[in-house]
Structures are given as structure tokens and as C-alpha cells.
C-alpha atoms as a PDB file:
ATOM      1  CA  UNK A   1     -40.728  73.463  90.557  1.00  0.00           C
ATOM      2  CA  UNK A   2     -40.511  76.422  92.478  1.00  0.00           C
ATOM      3  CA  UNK A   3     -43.688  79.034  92.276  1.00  0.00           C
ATOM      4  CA  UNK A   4     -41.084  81.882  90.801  1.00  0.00           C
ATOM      5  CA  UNK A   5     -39.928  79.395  88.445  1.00  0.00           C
ATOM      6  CA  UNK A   6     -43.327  78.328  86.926  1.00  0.00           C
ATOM      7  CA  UNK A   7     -44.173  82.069  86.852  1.00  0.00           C
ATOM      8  CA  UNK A   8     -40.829  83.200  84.794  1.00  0.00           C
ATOM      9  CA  UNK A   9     -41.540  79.665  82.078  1.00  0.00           C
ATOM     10  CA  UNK A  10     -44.967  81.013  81.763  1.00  0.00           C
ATOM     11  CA  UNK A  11     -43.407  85.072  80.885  1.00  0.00           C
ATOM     12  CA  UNK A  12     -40.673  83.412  78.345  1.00  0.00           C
ATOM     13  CA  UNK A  13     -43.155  81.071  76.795  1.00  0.00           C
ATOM     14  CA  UNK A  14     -45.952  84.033  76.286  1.00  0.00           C
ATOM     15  CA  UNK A  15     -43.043  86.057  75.295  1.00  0.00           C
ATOM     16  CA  UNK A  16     -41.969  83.526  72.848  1.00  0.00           C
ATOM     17  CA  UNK A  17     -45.214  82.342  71.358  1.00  0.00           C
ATOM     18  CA  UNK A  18     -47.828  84.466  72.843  1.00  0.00           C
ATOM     19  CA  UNK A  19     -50.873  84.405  75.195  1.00  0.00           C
ATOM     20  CA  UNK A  20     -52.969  82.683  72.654  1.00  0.00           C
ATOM     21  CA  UNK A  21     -50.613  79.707  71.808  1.00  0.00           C
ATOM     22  CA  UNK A  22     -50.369  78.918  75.493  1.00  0.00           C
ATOM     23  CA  UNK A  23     -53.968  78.580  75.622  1.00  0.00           C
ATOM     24  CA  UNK A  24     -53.542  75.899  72.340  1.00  0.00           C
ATOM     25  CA  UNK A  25     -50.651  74.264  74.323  1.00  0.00           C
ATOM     26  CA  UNK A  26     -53.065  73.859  77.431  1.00  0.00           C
ATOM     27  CA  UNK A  27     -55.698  72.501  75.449  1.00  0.00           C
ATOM     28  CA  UNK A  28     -53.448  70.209  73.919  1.00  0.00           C
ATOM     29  CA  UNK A  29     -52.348  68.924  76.920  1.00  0.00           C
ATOM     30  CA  UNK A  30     -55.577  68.890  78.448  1.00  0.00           C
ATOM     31  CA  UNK A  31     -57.052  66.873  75.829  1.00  0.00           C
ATOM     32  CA  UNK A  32     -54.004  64.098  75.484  1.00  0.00           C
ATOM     33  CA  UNK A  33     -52.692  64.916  72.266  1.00  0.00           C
ATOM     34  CA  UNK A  34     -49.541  63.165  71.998  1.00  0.00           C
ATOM     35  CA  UNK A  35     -46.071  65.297  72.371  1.00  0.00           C
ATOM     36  CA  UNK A  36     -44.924  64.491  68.826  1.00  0.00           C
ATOM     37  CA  UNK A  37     -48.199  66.378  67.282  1.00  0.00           C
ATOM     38  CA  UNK A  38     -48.138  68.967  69.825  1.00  0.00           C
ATOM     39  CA  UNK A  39     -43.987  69.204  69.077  1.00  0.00           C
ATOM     40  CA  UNK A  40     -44.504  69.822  65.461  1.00  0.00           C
ATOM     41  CA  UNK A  41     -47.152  72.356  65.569  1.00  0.00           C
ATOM     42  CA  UNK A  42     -44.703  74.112  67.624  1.00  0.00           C
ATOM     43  CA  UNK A  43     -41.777  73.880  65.683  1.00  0.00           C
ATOM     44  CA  UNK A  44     -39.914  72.224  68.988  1.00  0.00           C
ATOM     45  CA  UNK A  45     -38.988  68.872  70.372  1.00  0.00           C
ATOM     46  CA  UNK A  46     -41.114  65.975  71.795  1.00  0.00           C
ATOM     47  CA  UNK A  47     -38.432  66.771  75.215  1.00  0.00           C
ATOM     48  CA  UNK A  48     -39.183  70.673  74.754  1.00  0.00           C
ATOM     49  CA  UNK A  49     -42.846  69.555  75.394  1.00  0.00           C
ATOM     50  CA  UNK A  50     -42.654  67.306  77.493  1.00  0.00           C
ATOM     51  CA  UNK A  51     -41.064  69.845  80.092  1.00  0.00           C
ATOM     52  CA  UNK A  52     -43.749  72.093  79.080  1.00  0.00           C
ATOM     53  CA  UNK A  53     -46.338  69.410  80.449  1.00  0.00           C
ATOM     54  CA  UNK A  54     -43.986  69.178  83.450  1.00  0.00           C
ATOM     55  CA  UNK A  55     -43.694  72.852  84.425  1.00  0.00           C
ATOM     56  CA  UNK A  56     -47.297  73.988  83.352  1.00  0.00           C
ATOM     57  CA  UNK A  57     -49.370  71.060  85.184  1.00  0.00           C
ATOM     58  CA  UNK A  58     -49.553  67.902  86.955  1.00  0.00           C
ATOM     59  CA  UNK A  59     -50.601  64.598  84.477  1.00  0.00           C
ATOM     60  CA  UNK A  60     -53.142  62.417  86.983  1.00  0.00           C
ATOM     61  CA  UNK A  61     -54.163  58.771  85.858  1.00  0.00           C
ATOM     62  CA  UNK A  62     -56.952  56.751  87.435  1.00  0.00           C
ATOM     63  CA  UNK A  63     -58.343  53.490  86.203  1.00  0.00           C
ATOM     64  CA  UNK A  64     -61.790  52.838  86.114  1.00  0.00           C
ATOM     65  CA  UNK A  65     -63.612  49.565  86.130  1.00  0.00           C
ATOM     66  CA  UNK A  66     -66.864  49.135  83.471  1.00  0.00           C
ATOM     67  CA  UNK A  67     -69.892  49.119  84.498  1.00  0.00           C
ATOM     68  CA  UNK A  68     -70.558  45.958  82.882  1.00  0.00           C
ATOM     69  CA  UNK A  69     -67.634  43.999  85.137  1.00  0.00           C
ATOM     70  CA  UNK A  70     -69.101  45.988  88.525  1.00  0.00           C
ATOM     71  CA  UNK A  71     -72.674  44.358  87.535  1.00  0.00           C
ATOM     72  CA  UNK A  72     -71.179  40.854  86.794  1.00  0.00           C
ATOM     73  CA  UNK A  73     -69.432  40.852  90.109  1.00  0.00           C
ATOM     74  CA  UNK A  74     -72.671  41.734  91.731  1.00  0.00           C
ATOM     75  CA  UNK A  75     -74.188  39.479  90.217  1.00  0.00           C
ATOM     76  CA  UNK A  76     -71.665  36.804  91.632  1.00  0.00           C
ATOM     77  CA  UNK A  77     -72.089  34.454  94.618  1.00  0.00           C
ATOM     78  CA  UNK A  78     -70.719  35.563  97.583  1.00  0.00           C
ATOM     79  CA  UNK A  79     -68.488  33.484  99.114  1.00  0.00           C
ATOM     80  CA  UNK A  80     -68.719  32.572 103.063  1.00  0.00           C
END
């Protein structure tokens, strides 16, 4: 989405719910909430806030093996 775009999404939504709800929706978002709770505190649709996450930030996803599985694969014999 284009910079401008972002920027005037940001105005309507502050102008709409106000600085302080933003900061809720961020935190929301931030912390994983899922779009149906985050929709009905809002009073909108799971869609409405799912463009919201769209336009206000970028999800990332990484996987991350347990320690426990990196220690038993150490522990391993290497093959030759």
C-alpha cells in the first residue's frame, strides 16, 4: 500500500475512533488476539480488521525448534 495511503487510513481511523483506540488496535494485533475479539470490541467486521492488520503492519511467522529436539539431535550419532 502506498505511503499516502497508509497515512490517510491512519487520519480516518483516528478520526473515527481516536488516537487512543488505535493504540488498543495495535496492541491487539501485536499481541495475536484473534480478529473476531478484536472485531467485536470494535463494533466492525472480522474483514474490517483484517484490512486493518493489512494496512497498519506486516504479520511475520518463524518457526522455532525446542531446545529439547536441538539437544537430542546433538546428542545423535553422526553419520559418515
Amino acid at each position: 500500500m502506498a505511503h499516502g495511503s497508509v497515512e490517510r487510513v491512519v487520519a480516518n481511523f483516528v478520526a473515527r475512533y481516536g488516537r487512543d483506540r488505535l493504540q488498543e488496535l495495535l496492541n491487539a494485533l501485536t499481541a495475536g488476539e484473534s480478529g473476531q475479539h478484536i472485531a467485536d470490541q470494535f463494533g466492525v467486521s472480522r474483514e474490517r480488521v483484517r484490512q486493518w492488520k493489512n494496512t497498519f503492519g506486516t504479520e511475520v511467522v518463524f518457526y522455532r525448534v525446542h531446545h529439547e529436539v536441538i539437544a537430542a539431535v546433538e546428542e545423535l550419532p553422526r553419520s559418515t
